[in-house]
Protein backbone atom coordinates (compact mmCIF):
# COMPACT_ATOMS: atom_id res chain seq x y z
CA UNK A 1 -12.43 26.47 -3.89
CA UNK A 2 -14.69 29.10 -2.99
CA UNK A 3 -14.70 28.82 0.88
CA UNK A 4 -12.94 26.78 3.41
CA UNK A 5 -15.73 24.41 3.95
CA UNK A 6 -15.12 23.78 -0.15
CA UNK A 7 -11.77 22.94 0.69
CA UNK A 8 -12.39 19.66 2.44
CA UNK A 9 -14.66 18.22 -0.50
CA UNK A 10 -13.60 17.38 -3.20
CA UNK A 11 -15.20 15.09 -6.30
CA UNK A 12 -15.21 11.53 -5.71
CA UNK A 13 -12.31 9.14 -8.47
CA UNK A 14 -14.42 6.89 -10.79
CA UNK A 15 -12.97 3.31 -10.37
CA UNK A 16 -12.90 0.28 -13.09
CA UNK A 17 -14.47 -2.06 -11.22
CA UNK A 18 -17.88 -0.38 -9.29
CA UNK A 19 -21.23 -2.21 -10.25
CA UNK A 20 -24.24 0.42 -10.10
CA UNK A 21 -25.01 -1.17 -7.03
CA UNK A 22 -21.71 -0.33 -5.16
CA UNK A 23 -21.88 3.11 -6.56
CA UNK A 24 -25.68 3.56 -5.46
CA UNK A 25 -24.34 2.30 -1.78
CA UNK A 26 -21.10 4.28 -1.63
CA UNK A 27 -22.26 7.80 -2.70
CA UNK A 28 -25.56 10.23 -1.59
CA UNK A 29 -26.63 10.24 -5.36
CA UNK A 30 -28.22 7.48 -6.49
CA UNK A 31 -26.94 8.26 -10.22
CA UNK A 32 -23.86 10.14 -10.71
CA UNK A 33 -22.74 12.17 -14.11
CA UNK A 34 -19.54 11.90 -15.88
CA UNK A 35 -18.63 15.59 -14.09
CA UNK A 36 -19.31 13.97 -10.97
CA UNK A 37 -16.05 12.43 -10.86
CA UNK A 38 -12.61 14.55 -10.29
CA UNK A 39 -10.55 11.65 -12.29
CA UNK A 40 -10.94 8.16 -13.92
CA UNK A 41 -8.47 5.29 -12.44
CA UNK A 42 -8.17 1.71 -13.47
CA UNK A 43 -6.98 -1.03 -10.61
CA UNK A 44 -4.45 -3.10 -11.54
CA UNK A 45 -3.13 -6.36 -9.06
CA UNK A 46 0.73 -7.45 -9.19
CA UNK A 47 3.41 -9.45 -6.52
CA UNK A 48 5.71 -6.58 -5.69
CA UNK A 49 8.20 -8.57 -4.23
CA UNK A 50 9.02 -12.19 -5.26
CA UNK A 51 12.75 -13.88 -5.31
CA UNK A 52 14.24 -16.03 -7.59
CA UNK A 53 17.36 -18.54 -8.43
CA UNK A 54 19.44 -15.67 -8.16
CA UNK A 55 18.31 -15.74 -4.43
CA UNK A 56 20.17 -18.38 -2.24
CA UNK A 57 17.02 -18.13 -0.17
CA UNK A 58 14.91 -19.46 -3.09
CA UNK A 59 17.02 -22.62 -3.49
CA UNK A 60 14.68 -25.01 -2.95
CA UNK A 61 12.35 -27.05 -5.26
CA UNK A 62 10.04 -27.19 -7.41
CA UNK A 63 10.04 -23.27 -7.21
CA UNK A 64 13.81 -22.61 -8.10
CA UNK A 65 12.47 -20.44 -11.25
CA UNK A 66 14.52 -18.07 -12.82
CA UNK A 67 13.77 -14.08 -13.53
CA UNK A 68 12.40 -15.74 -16.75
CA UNK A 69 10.24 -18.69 -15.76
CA UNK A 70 9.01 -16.17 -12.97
CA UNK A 71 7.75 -13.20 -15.14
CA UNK A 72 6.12 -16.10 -17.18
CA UNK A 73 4.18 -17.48 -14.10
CA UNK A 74 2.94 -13.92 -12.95
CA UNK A 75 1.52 -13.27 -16.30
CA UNK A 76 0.15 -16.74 -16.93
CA UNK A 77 0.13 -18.84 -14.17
CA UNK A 78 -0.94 -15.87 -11.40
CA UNK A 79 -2.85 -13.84 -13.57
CA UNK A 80 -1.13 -11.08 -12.07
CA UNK A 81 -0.63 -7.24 -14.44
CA UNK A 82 2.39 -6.82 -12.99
CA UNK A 83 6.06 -8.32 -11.00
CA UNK A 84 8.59 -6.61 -9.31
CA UNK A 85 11.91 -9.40 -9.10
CA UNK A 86 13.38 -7.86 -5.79
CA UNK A 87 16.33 -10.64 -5.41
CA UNK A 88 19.22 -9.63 -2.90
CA UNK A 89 21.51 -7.02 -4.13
CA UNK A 90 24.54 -7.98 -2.07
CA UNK A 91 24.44 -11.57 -3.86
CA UNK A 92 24.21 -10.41 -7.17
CA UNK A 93 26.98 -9.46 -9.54
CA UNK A 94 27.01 -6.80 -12.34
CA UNK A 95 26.74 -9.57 -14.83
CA UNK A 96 23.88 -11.03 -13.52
CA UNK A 97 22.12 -7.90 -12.96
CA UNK A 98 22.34 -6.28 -16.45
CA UNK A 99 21.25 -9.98 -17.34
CA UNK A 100 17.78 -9.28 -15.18
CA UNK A 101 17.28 -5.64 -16.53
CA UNK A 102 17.55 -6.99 -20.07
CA UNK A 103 14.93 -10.05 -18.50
CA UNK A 104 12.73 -7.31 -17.36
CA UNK A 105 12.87 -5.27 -20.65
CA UNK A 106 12.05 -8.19 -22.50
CA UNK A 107 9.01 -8.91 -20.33
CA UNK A 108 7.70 -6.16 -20.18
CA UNK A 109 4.40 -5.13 -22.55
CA UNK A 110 3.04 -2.21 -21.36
CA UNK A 111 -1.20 -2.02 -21.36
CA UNK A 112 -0.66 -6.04 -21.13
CA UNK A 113 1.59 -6.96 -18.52
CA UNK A 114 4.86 -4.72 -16.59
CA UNK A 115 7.88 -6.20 -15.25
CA UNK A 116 8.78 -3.82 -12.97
CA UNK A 117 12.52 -3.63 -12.13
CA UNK A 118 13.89 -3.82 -8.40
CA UNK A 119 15.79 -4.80 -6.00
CA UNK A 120 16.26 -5.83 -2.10
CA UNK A 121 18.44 -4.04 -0.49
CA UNK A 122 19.92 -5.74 3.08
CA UNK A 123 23.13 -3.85 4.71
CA UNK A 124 25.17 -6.45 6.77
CA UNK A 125 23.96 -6.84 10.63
CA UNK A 126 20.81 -6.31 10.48
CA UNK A 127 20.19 -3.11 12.12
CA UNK A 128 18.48 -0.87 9.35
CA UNK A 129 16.53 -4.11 8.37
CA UNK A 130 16.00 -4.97 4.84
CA UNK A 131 14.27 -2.60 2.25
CA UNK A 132 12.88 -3.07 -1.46
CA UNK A 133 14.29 0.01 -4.28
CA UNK A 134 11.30 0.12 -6.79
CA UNK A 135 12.72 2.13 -10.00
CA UNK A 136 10.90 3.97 -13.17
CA UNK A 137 13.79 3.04 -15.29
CA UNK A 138 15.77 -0.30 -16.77
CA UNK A 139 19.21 1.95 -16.95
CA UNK A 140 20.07 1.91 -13.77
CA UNK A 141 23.24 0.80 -11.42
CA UNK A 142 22.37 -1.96 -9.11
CA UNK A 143 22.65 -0.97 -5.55
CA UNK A 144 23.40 -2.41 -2.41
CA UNK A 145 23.63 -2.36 1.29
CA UNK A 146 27.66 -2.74 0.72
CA UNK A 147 27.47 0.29 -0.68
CA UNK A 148 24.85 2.35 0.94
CA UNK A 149 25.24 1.54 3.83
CA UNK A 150 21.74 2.69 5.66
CA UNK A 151 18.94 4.04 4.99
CA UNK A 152 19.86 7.95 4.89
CA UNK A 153 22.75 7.09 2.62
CA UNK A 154 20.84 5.49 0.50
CA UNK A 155 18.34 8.28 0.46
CA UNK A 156 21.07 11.16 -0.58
CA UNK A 157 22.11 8.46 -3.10
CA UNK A 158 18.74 7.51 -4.67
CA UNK A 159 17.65 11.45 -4.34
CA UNK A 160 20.98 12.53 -6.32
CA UNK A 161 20.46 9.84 -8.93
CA UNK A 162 19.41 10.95 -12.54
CA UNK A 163 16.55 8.27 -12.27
CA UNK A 164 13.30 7.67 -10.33
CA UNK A 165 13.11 5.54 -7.55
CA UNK A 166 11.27 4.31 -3.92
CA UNK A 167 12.17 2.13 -1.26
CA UNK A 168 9.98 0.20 1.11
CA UNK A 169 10.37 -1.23 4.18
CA UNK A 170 9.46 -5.23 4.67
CA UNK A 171 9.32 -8.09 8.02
CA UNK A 172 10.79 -5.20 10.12
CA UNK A 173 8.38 -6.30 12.87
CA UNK A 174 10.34 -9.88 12.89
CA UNK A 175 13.98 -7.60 12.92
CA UNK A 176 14.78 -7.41 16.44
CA UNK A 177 17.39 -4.93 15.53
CA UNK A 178 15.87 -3.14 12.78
CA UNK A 179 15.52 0.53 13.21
CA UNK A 180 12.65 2.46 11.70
CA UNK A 181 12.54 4.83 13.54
CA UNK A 182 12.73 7.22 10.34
CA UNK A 183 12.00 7.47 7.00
CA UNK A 184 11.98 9.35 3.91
CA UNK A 185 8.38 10.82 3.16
CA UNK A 186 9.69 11.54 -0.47
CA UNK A 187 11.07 8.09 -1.09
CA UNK A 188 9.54 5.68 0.99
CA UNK A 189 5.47 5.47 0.42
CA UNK A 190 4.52 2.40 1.47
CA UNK A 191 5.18 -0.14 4.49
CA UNK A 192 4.54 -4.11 2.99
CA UNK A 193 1.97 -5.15 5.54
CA UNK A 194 1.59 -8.69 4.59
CA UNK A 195 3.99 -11.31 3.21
CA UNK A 196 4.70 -14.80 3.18
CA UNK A 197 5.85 -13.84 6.90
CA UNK A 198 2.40 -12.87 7.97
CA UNK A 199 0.63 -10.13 9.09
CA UNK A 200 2.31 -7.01 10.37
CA UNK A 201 -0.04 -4.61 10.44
CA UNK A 202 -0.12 -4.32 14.40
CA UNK A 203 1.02 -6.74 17.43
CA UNK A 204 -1.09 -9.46 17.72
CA UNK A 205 -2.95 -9.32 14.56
CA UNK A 206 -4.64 -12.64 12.97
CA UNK A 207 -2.09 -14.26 10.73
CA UNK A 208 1.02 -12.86 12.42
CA UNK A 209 4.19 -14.81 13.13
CA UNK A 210 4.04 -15.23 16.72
CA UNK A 211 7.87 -16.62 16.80
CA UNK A 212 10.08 -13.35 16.55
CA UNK A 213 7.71 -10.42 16.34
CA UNK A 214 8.48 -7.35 18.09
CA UNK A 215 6.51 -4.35 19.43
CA UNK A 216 7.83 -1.31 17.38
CA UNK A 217 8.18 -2.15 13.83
CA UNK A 218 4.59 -2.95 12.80
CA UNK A 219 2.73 -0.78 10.60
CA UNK A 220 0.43 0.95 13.09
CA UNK A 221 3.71 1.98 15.28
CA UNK A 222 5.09 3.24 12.14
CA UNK A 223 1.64 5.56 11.66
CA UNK A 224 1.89 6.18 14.76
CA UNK A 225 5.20 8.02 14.86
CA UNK A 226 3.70 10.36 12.44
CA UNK A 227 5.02 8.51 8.44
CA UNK A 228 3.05 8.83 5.65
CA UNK A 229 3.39 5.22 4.78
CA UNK A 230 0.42 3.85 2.42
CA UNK A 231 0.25 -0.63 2.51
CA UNK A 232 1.48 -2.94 0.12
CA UNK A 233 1.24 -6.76 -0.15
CA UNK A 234 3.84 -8.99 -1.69
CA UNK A 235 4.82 -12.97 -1.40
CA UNK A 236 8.68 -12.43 -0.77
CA UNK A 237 9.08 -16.04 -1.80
CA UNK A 238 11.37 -18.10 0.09
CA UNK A 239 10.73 -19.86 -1.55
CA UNK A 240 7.22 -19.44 -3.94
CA UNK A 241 6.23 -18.82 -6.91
CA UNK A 242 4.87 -14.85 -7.53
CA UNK A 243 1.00 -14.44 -6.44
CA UNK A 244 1.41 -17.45 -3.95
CA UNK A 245 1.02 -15.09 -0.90
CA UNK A 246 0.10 -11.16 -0.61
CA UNK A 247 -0.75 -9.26 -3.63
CA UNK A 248 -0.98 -5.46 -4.11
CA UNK A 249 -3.48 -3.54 -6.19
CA UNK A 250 -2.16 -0.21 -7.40
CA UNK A 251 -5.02 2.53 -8.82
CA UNK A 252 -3.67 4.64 -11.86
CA UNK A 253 -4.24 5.50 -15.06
CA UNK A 254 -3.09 2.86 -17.52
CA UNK A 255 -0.62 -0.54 -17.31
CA UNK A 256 2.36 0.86 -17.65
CA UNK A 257 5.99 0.88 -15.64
CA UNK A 258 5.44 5.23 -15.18
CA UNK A 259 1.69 4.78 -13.87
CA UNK A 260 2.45 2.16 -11.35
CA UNK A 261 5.42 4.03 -10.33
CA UNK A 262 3.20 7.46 -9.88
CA UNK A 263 0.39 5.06 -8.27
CA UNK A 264 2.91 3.95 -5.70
CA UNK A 265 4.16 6.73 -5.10
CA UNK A 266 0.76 8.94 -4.13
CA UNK A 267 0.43 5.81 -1.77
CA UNK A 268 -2.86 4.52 -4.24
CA UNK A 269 -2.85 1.25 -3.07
CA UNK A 270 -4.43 -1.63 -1.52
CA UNK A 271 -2.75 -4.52 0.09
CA UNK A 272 -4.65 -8.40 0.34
CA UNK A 273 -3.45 -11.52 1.63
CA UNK A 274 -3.50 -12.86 -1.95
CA UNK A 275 -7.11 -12.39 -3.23
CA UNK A 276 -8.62 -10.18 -5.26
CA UNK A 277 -10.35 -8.40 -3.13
CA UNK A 278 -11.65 -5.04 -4.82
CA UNK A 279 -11.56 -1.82 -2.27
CA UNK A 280 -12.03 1.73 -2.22
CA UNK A 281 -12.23 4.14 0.22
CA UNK A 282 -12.21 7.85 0.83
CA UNK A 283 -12.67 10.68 3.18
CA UNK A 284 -15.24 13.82 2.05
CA UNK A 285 -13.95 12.24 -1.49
CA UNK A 286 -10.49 12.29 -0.79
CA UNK A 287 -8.62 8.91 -2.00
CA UNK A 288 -6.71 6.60 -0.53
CA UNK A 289 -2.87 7.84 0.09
CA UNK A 290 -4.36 11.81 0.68
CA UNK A 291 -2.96 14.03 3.24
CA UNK A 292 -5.80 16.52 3.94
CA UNK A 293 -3.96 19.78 5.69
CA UNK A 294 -5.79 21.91 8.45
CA UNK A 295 -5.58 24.44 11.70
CA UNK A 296 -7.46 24.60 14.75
CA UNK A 297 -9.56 27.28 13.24
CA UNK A 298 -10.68 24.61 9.97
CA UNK A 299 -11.37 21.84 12.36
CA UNK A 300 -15.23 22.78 12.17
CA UNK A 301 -15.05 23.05 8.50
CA UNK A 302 -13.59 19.53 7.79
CA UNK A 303 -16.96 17.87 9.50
CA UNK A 304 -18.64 15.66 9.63
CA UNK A 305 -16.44 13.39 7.72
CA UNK A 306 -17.97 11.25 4.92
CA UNK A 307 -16.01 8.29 4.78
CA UNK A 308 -17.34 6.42 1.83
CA UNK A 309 -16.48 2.52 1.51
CA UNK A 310 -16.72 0.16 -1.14
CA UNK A 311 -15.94 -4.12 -0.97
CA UNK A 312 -16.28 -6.88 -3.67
CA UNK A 313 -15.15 -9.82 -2.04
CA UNK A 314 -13.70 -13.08 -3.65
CA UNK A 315 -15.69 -14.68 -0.77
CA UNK A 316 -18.63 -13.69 2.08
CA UNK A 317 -17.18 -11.10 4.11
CA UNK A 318 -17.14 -11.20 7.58
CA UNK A 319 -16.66 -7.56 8.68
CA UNK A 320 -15.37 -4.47 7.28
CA UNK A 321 -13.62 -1.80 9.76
CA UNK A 322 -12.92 1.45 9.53
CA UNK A 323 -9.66 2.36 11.57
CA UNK A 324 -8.75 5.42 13.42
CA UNK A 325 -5.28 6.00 14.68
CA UNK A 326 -4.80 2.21 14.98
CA UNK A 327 -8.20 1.87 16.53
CA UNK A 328 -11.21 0.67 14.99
CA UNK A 329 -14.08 2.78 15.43
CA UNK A 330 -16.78 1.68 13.49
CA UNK A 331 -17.71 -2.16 12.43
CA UNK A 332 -19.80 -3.33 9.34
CA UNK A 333 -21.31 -6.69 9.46
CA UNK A 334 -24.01 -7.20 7.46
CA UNK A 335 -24.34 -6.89 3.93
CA UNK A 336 -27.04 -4.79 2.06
CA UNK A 337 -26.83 -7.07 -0.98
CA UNK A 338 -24.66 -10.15 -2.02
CA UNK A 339 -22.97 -11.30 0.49
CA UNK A 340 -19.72 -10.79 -1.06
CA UNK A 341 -20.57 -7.27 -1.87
CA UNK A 342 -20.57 -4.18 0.90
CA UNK A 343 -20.40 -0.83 0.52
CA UNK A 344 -21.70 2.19 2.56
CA UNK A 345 -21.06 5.85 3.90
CA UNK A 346 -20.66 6.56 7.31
CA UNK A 347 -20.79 10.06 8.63
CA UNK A 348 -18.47 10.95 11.55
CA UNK A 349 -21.28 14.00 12.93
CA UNK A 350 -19.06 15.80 14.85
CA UNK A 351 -15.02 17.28 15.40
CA UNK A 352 -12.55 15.03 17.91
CA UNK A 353 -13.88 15.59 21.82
CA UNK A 354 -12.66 14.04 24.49
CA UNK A 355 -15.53 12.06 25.38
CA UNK A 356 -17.96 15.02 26.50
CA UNK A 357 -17.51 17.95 24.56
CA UNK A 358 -15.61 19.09 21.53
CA UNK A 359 -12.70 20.00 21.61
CA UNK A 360 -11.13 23.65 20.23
CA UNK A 361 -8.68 25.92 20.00
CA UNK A 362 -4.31 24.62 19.44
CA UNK A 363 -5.18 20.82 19.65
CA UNK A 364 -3.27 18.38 17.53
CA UNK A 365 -6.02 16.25 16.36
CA UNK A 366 -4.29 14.46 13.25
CA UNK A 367 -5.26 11.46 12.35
CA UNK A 368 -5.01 8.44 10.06
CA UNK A 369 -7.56 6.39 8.87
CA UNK A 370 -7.73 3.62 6.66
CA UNK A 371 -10.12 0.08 5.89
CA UNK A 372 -9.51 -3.51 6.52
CA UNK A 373 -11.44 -6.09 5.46
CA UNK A 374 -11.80 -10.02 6.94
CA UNK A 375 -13.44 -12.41 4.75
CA UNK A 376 -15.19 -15.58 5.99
CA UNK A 377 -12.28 -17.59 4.15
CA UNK A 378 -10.30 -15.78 6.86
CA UNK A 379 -8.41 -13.29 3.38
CA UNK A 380 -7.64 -10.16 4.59
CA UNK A 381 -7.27 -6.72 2.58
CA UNK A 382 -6.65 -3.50 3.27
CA UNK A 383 -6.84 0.34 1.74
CA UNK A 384 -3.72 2.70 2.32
CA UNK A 385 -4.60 5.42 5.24
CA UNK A 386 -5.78 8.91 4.25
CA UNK A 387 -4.09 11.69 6.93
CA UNK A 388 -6.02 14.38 8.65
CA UNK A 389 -2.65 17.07 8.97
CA UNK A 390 -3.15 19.42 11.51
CA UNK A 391 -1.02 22.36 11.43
CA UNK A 392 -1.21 25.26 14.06
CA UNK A 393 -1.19 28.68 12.85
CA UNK A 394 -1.30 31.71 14.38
């Protein structure tokens, strides 16, 4: 970049889905070039955590379906590009995991559909709470909370290992005893934010399971301790069939088990309550899932922030926030078009102040901000957060 006002611009990704009226919305130019864009990415939607028979928690009718039947439904049934099978490690033996492997391999058609091996991982007690392990591979050891026995162990393990691999944490809010109170910024990208146990994204959000919530496991107070966690959606059916509850979409480059895992793993997601709800999102053309690095000497540089939005809707929508730190700060009502459509950029004027004047010199003024969208079906969605990382220097 040539200065250090360059440095906080970058060109906008070209998504699969925009319609020219979206893009004339979302962006200053009416009519942008193919150099316009810094990359080309393709959305693609999947369940990344369903159970099956192998699951005692699944045992119950008419959606006892094995790793078979279930891959079948996601493709067919769901409509879904991809499944991740995340049945509980500590029930399964090494039969009957080679035996789902060999399911997934067979399942798998990459450009078409993935089956994307996994697995839940849930250590006796409780305390660390229960975790998904997302690999790039279909030659690798099954692993489980007997074994690894919390989450820094199985870290060092997973980090050691001669194959790829995330975790991600899911219904900690409803663990009374589960601790995240760390994490692994390397191998742990994402925080599931809705399930077929409701809405965690903060206490007292619409759709959350008022019965055995707690305060400091939600998504929010996990932003809020400073993780670089983007949002993922899956059904964690207890039992349902895959696509019956959240759904993720996952922006790469092609269908395949590597570009979902790279997708995932810049945090290039978006999480719904189980429609299709198309979003994207960035910050001075930053993407979802960025960290954006600066000093108290840049903070002029990086405004005014031009946080661009884009919504198709399965449905009317209601509203579409913008949210700061776990507070929204600006509201969008009204569509400019079809109802179901909305997209827009807003322009943040000015650097952080507190209230009167700005504010300068050694201030810590990071922030995260991501979108969430309400429909008038009462769906939900929402983008992974993009991080404004200040650093002091000297």
């Amino acid at each position: 970049m040539g200065n250090v006002t360059e440095a906080f611009r970058r060109k906008h990704w070209r998504v699969d889905w925009f319609v020219p009226e979206l893009d004339h919305r979302k962006y200053a130019k009416a009519f942008r070039e193919d150099d316009d864009y810094s990359e080309d990415v393709k959305l693609f939607w999947g369940d990344p955590h369903t159970h099956t028979n192998l699951s005692p928690c699944a045992h119950v009718d008419p959606y006892n379906q094995s790793p078979a039947e279930s891959c079948r439904h996601a493709r067919s049934a769901a409509g879904l590009d991809f499944l991740a099978i995340c049945d509980h490690a500590e029930h399964l033996s090494g039969e009957q995991w080679a035996q789902c492997m060999q399911t997934a391999r067979e399942h798998n058609d990459p450009g078409r559909f993935v089956a994307w091996p996994a697995v839940e991982w849930s250590p006796q007690g409780g305390l660390y709470g229960h975790r998904n392990i997302y690999y790039n591979d279909y030659e690798v050891p099954l692993v489980s909370g007997r074994d690894r026995i919390s989450p820094p162990r199985l870290w060092e393990f997973l980090r050691a290992a001669p194959f790829d691999a995330l975790t991600i944490p899911h219904h900690a809010a409803r663990e009374a005893t589960a601790d995240l109170s760390r994490t692994d910024d390397d191998l742990e990208p994402a925080f599931e934010i809705f399930s077929g146990w409701g809405n965690e994204e903060y206490y007292g959000a619409p759709m959350q399971d008022t019965d055995r919530c707690m305060t400091r496991n939600f998504a929010v107070d996990c932003l809020m301790r400073g993780f670089r966690m983007g949002f993922v959606a899956g059904g964690d059916g207890h039992p349902a069939p895959p696509g019956d509850s959240g759904i993720t979409g996952i922006y790469t480059d092609g269908l395949t088990l590597d570009g979902l895992f790279r997708g995932l793993k810049r945090r290039r997601t978006i999480a719904t309550t189980g429609a299709k709800i198309l979003l994207d999102f960035h910050v001075n053309g930053f993407p979802m899932g960025s960290v954006i690095p600066f000093n108290q000497h840049q903070v002029s540089s990086l405004f005014p922030l031009e946080i661009g939005v884009a919504v198709q809707g399965t449905f009317p929508i209601a509203k579409v926030e913008i949210v700061e730190n776990g507070v929204t700060v600006f509201t969008k009502t009204k569509p400019r078009a079809r109802l179901d459509q909305m997209a827009f950029l807003w322009r943040r004027q000015s650097g952080p102040t507190d209230g009167s004047r700005l504010i300068h010199g050694p201030n810590n003024v990071s922030r995260f901000i991501y979108v969430r969208v309400t429909q008038h079906d009462g769906h939900m969605g929402w983008t992974s957060p993009i991080w404004l990382d200040f650093y002091y220097e000297e």
